[in-house]
PDB file of N, CA and C in Angstrom:
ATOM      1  N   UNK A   1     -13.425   2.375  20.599  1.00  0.00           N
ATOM      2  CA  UNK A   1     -13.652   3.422  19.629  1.00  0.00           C
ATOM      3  C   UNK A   1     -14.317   4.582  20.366  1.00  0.00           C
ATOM      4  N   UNK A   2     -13.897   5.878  20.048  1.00  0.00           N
ATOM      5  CA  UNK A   2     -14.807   7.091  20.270  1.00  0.00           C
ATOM      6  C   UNK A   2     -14.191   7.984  19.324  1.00  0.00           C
ATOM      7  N   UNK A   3     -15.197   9.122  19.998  1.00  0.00           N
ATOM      8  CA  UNK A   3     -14.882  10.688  18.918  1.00  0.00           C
ATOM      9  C   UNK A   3     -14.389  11.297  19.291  1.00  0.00           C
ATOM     10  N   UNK A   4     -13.232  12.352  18.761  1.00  0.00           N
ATOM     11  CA  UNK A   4     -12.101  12.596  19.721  1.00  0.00           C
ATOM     12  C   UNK A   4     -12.842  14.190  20.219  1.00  0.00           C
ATOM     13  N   UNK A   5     -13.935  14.849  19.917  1.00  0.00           N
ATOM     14  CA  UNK A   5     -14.602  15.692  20.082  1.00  0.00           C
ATOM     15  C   UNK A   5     -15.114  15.260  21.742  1.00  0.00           C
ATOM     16  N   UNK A   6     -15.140  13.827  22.343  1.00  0.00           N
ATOM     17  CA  UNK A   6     -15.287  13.522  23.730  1.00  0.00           C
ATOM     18  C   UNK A   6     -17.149  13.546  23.649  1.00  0.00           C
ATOM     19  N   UNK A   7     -17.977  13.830  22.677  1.00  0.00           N
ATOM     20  CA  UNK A   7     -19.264  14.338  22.547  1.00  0.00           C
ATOM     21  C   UNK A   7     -20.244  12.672  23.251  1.00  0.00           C
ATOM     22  N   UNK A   8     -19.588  11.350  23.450  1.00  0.00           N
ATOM     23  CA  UNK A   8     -19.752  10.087  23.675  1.00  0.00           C
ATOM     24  C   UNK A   8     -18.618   9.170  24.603  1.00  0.00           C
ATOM     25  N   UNK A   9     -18.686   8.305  24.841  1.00  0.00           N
ATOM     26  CA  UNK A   9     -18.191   7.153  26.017  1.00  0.00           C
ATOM     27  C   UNK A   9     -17.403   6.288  24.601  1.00  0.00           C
ATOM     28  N   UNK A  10     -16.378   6.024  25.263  1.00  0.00           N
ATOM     29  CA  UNK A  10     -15.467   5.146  24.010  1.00  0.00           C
ATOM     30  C   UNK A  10     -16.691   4.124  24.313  1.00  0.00           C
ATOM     31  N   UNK A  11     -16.635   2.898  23.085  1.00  0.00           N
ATOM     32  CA  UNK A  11     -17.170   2.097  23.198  1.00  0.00           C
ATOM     33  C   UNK A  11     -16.107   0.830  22.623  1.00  0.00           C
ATOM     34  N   UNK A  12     -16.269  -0.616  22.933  1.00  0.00           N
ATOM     35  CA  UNK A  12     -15.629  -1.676  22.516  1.00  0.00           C
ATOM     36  C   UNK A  12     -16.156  -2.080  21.198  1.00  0.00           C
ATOM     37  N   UNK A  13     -15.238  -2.286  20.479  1.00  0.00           N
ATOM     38  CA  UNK A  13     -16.119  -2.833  19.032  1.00  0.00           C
ATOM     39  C   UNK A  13     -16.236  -4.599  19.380  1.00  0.00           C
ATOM     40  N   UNK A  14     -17.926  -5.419  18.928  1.00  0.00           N
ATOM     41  CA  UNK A  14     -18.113  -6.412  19.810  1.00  0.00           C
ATOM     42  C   UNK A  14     -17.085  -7.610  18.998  1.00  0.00           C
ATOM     43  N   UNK A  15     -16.890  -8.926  19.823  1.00  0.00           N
ATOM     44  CA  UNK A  15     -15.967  -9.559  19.503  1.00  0.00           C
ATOM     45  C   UNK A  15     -15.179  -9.855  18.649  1.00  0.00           C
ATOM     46  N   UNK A  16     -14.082  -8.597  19.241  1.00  0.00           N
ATOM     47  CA  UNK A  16     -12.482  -8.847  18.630  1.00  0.00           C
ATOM     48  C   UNK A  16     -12.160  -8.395  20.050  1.00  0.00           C
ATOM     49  N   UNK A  17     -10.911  -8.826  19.859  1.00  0.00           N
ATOM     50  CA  UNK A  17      -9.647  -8.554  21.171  1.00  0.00           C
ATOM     51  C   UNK A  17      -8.359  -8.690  20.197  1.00  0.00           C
ATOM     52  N   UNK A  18      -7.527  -7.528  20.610  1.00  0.00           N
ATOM     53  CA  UNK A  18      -6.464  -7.341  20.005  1.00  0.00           C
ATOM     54  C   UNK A  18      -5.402  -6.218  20.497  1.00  0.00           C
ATOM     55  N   UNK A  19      -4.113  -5.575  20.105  1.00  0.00           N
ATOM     56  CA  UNK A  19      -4.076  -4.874  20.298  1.00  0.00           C
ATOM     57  C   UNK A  19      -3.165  -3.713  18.791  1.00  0.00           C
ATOM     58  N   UNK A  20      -2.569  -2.891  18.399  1.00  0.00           N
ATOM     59  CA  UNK A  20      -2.137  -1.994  17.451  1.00  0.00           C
ATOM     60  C   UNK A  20      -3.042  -1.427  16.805  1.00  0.00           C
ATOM     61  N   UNK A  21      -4.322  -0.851  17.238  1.00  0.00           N
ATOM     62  CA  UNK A  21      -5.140  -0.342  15.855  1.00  0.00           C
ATOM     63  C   UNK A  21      -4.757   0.200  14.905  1.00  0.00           C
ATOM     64  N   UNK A  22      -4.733  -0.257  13.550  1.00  0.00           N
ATOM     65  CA  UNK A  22      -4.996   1.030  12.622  1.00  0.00           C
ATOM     66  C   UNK A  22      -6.539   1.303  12.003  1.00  0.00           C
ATOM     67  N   UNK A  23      -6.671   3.090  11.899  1.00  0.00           N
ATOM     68  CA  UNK A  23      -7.855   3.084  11.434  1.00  0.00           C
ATOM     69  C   UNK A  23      -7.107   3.441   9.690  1.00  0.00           C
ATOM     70  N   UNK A  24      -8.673   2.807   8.647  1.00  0.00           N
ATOM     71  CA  UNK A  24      -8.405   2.712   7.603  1.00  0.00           C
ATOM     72  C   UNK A  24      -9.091   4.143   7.343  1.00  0.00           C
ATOM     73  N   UNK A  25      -8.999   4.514   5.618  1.00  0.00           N
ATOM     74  CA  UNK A  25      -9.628   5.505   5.528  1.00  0.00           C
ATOM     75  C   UNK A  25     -11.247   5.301   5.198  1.00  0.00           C
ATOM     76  N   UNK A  26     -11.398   3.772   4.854  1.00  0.00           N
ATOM     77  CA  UNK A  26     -12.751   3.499   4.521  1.00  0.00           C
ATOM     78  C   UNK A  26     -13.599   2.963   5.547  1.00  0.00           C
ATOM     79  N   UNK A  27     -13.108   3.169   7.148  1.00  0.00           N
ATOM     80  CA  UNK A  27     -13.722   2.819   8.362  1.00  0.00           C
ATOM     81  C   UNK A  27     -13.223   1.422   8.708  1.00  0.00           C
ATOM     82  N   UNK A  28     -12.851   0.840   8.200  1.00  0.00           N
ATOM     83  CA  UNK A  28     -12.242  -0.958   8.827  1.00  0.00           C
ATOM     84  C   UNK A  28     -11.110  -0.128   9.591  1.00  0.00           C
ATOM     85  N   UNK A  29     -10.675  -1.188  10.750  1.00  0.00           N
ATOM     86  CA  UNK A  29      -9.791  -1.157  11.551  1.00  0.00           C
ATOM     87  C   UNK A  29      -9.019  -2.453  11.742  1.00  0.00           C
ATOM     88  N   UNK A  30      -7.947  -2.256  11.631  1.00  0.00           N
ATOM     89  CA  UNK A  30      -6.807  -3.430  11.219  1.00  0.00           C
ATOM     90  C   UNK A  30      -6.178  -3.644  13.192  1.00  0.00           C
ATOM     91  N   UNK A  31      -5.640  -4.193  13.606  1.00  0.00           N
ATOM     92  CA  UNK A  31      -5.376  -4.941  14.778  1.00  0.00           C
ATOM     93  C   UNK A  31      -4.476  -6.161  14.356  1.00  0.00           C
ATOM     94  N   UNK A  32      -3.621  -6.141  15.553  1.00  0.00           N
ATOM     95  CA  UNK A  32      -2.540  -7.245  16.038  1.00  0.00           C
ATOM     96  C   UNK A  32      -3.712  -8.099  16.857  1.00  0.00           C
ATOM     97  N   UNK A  33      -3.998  -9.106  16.233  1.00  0.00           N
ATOM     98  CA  UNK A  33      -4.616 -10.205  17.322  1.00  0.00           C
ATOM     99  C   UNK A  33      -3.715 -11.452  17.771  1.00  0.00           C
ATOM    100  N   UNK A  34      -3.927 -12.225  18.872  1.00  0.00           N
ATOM    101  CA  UNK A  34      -3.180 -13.630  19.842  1.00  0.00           C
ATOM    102  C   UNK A  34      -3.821 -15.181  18.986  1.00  0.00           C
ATOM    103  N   UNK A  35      -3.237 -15.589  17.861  1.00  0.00           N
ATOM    104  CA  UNK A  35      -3.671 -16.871  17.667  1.00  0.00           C
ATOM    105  C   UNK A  35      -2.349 -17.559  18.181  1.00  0.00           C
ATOM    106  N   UNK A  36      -2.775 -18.510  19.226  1.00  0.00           N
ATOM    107  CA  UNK A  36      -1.937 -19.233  20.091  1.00  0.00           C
ATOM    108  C   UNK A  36      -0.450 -18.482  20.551  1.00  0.00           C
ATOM    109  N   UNK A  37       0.360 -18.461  20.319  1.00  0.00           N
ATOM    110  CA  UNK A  37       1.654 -18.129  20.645  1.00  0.00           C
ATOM    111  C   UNK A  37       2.385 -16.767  19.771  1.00  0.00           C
ATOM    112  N   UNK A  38       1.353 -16.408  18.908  1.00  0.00           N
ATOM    113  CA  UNK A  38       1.898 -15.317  17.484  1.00  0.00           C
ATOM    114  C   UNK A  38       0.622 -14.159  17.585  1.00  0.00           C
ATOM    115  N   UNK A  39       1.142 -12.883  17.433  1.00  0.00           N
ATOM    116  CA  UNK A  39       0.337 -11.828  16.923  1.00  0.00           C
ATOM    117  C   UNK A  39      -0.308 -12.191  15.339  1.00  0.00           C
ATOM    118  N   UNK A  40      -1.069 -12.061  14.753  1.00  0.00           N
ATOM    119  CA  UNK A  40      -1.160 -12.044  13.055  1.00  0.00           C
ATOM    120  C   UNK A  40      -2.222 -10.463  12.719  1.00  0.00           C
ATOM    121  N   UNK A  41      -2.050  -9.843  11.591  1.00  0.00           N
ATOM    122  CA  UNK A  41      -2.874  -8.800  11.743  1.00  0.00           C
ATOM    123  C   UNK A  41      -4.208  -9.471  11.142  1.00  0.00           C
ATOM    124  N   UNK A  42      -5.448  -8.705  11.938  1.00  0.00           N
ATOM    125  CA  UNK A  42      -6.596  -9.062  11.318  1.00  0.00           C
ATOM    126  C   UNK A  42      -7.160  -7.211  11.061  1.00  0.00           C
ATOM    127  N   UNK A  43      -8.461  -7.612  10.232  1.00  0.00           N
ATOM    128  CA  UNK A  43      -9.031  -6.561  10.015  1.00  0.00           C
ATOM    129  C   UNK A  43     -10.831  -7.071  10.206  1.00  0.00           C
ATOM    130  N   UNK A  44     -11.399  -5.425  10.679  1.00  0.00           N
ATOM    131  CA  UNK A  44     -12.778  -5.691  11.133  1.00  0.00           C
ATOM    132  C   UNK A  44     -13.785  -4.215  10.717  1.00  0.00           C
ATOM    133  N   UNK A  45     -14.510  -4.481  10.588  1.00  0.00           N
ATOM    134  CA  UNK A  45     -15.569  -3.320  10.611  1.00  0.00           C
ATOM    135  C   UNK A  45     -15.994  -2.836  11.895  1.00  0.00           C
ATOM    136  N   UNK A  46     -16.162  -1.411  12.223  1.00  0.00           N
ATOM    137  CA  UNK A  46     -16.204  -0.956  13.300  1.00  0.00           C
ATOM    138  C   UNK A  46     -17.166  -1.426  14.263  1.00  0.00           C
ATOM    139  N   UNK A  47     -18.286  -1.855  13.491  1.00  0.00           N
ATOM    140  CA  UNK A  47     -19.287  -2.364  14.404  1.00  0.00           C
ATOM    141  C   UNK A  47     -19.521  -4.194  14.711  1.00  0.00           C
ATOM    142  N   UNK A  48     -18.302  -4.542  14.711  1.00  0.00           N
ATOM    143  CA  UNK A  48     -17.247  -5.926  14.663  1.00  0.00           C
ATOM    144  C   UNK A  48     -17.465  -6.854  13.570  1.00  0.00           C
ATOM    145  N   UNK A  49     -18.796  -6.424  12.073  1.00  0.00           N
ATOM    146  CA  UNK A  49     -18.552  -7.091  11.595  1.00  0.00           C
ATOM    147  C   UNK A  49     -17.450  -7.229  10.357  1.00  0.00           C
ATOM    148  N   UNK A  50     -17.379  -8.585  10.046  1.00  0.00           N
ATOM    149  CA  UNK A  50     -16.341  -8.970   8.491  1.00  0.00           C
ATOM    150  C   UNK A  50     -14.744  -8.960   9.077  1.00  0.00           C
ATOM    151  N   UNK A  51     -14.780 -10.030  10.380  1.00  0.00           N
ATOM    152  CA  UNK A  51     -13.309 -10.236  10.737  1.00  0.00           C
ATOM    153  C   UNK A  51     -12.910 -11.121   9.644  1.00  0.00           C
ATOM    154  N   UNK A  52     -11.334 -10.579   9.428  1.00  0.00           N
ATOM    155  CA  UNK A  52     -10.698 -11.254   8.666  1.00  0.00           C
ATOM    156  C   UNK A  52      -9.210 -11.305   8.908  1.00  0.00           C
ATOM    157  N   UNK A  53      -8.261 -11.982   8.755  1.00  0.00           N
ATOM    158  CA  UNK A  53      -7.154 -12.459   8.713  1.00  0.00           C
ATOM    159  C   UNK A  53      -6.316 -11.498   7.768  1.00  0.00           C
ATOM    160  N   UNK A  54      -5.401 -10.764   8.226  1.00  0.00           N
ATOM    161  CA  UNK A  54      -5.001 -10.250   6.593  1.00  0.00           C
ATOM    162  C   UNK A  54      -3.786 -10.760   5.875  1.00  0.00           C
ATOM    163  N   UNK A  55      -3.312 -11.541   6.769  1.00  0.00           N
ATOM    164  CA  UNK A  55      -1.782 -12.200   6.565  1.00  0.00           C
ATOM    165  C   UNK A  55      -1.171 -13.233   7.342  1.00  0.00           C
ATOM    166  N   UNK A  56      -0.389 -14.184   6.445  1.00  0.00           N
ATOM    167  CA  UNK A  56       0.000 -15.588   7.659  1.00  0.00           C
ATOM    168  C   UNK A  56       1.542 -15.220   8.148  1.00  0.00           C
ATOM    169  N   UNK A  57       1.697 -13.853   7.886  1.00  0.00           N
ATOM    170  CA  UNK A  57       3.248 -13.714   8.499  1.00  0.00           C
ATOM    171  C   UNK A  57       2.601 -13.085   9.876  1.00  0.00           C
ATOM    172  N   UNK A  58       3.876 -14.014  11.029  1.00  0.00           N
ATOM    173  CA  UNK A  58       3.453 -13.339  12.433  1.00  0.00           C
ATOM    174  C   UNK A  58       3.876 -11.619  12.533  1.00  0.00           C
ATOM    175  N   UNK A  59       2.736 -10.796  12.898  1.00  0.00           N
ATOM    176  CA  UNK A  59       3.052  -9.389  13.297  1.00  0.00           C
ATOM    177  C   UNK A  59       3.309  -8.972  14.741  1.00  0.00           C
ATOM    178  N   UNK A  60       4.760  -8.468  14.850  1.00  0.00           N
ATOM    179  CA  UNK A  60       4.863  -8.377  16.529  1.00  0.00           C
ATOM    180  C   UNK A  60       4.238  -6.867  16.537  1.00  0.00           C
ATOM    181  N   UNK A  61       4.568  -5.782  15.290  1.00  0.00           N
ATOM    182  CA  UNK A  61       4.279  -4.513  16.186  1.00  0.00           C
ATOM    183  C   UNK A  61       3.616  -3.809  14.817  1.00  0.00           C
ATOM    184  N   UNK A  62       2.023  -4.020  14.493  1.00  0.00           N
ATOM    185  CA  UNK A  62       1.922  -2.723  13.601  1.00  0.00           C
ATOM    186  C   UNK A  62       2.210  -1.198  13.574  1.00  0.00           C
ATOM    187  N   UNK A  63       2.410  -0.341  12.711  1.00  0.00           N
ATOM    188  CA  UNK A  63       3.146   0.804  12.545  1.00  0.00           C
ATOM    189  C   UNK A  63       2.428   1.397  11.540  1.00  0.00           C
ATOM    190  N   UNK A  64       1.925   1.460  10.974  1.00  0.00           N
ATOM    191  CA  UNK A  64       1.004   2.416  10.029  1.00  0.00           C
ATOM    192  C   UNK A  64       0.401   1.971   8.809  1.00  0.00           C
ATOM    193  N   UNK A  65      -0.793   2.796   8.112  1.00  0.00           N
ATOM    194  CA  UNK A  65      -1.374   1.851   7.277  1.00  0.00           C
ATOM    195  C   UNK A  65      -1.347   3.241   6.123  1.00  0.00           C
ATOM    196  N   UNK A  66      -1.385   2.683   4.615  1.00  0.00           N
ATOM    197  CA  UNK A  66      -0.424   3.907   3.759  1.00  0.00           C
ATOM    198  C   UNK A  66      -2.226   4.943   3.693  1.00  0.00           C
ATOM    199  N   UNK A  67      -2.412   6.276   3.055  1.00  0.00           N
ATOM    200  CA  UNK A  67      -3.327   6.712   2.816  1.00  0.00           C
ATOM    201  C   UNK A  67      -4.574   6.273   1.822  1.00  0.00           C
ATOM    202  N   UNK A  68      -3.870   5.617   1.370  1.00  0.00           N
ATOM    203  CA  UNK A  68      -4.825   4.463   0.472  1.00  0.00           C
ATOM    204  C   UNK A  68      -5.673   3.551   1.026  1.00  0.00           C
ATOM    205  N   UNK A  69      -5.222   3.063   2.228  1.00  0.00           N
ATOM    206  CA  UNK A  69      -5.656   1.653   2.701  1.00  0.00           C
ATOM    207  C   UNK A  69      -5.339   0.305   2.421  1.00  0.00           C
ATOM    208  N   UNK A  70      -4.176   0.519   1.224  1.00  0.00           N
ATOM    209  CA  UNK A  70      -4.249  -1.325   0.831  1.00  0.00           C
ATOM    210  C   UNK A  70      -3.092  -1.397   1.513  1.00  0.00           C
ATOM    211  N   UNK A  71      -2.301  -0.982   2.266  1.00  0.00           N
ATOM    212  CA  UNK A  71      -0.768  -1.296   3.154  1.00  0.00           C
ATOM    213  C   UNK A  71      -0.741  -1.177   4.100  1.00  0.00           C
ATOM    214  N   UNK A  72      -0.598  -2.180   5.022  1.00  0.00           N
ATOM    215  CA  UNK A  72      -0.083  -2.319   6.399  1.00  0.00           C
ATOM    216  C   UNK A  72       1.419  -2.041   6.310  1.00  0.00           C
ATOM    217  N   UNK A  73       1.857  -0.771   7.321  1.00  0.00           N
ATOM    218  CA  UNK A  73       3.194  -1.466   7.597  1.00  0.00           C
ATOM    219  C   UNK A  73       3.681  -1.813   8.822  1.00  0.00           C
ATOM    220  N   UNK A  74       4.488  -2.779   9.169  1.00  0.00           N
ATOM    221  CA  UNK A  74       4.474  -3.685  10.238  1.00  0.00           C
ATOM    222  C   UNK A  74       5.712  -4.218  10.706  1.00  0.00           C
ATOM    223  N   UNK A  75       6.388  -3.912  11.985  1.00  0.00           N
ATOM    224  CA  UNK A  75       7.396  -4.652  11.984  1.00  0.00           C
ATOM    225  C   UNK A  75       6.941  -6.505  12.386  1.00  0.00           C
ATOM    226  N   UNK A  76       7.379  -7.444  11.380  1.00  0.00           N
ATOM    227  CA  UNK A  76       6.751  -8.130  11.318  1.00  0.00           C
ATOM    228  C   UNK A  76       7.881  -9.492  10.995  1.00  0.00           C
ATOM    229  N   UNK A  77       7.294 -10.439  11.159  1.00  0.00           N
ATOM    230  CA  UNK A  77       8.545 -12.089  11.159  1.00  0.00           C
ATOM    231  C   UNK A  77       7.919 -12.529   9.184  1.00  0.00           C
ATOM    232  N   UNK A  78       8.958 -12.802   8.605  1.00  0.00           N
ATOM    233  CA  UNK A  78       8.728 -12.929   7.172  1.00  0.00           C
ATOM    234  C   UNK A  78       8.129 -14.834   7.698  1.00  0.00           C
ATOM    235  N   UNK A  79       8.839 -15.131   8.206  1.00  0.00           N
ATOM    236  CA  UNK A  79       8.539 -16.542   8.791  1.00  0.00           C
ATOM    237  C   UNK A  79       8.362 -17.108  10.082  1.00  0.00           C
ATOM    238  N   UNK A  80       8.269 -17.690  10.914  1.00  0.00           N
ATOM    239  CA  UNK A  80       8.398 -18.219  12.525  1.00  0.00           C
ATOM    240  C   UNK A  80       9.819 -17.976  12.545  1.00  0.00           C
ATOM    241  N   UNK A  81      10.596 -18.897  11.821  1.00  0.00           N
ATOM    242  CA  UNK A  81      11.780 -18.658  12.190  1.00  0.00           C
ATOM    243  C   UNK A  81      12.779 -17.654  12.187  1.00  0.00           C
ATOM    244  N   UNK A  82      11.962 -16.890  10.900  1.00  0.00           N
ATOM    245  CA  UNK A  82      13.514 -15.554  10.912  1.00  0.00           C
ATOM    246  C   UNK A  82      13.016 -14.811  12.405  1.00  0.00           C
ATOM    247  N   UNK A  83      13.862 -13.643  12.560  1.00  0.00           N
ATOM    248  CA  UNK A  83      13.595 -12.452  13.195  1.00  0.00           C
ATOM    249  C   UNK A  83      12.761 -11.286  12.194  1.00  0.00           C
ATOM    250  N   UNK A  84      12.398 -10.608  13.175  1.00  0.00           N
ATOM    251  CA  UNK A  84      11.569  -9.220  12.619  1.00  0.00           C
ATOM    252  C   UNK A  84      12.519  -8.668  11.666  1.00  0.00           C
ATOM    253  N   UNK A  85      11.322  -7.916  10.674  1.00  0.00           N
ATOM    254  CA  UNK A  85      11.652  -6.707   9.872  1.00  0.00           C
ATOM    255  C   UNK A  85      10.282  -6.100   9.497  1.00  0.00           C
ATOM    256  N   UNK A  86      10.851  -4.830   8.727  1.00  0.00           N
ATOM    257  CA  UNK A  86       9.671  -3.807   8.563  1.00  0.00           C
ATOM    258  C   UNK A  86       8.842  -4.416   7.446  1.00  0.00           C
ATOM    259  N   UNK A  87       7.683  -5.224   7.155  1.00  0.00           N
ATOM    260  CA  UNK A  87       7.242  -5.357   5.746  1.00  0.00           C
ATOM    261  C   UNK A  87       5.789  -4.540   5.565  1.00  0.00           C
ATOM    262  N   UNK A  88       5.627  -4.262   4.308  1.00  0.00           N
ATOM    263  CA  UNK A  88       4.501  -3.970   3.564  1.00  0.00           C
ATOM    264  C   UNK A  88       3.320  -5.047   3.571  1.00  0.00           C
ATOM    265  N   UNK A  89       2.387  -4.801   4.376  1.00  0.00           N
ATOM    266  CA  UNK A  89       1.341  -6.267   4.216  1.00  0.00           C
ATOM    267  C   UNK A  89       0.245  -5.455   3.293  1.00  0.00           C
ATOM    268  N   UNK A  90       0.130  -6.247   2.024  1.00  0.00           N
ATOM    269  CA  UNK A  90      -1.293  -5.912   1.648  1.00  0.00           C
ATOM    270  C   UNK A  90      -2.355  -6.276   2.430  1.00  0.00           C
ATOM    271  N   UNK A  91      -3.308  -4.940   2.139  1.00  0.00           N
ATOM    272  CA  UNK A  91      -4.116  -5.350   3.259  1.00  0.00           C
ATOM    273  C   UNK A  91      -5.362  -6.174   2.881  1.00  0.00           C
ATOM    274  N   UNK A  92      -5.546  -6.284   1.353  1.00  0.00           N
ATOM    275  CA  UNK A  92      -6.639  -6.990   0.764  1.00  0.00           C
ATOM    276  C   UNK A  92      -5.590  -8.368   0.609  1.00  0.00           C
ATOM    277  N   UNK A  93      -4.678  -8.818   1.625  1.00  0.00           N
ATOM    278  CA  UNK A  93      -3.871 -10.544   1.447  1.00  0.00           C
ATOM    279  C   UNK A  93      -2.970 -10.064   0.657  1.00  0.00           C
ATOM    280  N   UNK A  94      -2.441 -11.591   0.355  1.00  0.00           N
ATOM    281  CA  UNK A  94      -1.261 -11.665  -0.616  1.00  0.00           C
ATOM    282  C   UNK A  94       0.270 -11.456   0.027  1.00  0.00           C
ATOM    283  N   UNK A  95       1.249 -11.481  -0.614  1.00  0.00           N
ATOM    284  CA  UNK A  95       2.748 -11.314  -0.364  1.00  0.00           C
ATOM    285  C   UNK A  95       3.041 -10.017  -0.498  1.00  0.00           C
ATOM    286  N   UNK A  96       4.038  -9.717   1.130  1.00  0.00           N
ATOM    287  CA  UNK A  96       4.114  -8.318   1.158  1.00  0.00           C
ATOM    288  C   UNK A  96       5.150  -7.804   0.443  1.00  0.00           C
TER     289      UNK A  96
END
């Protein structure tokens, strides 16, 4: 994280590792994280706390989050087995 004003040193937000940020409009930041063999998106507070899981569909590539904040969109696997497509992940859970 930094300010794009350059006025500070990016800093790491503390334990998460991931990669796709989105920033929300209410300061959480959503991320592609590695549980074993699958991306899944999680979401965190900037100063790393309140990690959370936001969905059990694997995400290979997040892509934007709507102006609201409750939508991830994601090219993303509906299951292990299908192939990718674009879905809508709520971002407070649930079916996209």
């Amino acid at each position: 994280m930094a300010p794009i004003d350059r006025r500070s040193p990016p800093r790491q937000i503390p334990n998460v590792e991931g990669d796709g940020p989105l920033f929300a409009p209410a300061g959480d930041v959503y991320f592609r994280g590695r549980e074993g063999s699958y991306g899944f998106e999680y979401r965190v507070r900037a100063d790393g706390t309140g990690l959370r899981k936001v969905s059990d569909h694997p995400v290979i590539e997040p892509e934007a989050i709507s102006p609201d904040g409750r939508w991830i969109v994601a090219y993303a696997r509906p299951s292990e087995e299908q192939t990718g497509m674009m879905l809508a992940l709520p971002s407070g859970g649930g079916p996209p």
